[in-house]
Protein backbone atom coordinates (compact mmCIF):
# COMPACT_ATOMS: atom_id res chain seq x y z
CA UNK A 1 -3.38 2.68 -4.49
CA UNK A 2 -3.75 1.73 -8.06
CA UNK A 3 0.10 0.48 -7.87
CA UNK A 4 -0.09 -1.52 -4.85
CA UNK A 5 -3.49 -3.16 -6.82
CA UNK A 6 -1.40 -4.10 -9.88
CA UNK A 7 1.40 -5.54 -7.77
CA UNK A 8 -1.36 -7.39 -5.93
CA UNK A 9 -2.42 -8.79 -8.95
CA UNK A 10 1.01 -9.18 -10.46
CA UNK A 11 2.07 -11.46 -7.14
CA UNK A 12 -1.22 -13.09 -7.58
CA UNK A 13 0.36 -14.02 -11.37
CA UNK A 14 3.17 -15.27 -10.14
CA UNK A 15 2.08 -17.45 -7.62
CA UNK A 16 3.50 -15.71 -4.44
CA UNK A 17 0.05 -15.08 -2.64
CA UNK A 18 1.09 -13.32 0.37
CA UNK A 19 -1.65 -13.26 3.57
CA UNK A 20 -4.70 -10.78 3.83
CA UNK A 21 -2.57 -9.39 7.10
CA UNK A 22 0.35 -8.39 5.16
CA UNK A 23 -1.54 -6.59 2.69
CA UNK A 24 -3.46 -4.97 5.36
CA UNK A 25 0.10 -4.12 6.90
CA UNK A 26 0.77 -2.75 3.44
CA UNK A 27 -2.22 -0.54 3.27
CA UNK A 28 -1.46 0.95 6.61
CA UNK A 29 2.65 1.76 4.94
CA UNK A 30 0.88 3.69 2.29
CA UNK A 31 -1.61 5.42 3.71
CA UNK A 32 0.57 6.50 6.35
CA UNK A 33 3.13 7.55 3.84
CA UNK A 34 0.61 9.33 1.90
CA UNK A 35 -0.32 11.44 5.26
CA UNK A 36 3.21 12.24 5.74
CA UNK A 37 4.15 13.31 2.81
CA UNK A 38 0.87 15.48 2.48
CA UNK A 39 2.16 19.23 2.50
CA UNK A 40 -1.09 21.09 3.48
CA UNK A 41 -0.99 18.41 7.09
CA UNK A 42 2.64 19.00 7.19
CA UNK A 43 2.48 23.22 7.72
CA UNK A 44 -0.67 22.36 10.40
């Protein structure tokens, strides 16, 4: 979470501020990758 923050603010730098939807849809990538990729829900 802390990356997708920094790149947040990094695109914020820049000047490319992207919609509150796509970083919601962003969010949603992560935290569903997180889920997957957790072992201990993967062997349930």
């Amino acid at each position: 979470m802390r990356l997708l923050r920094e790149s947040k603010r990094s695109l914020h730098r820049s000047g490319l501020i992207l919609a509150d939807s796509s970083y919601q849809g962003l969010d949603k990538i992560c935290f569903q990758a997180k889920h997957r990729s957790n072992p201990a829900r993967r062997n349930r």
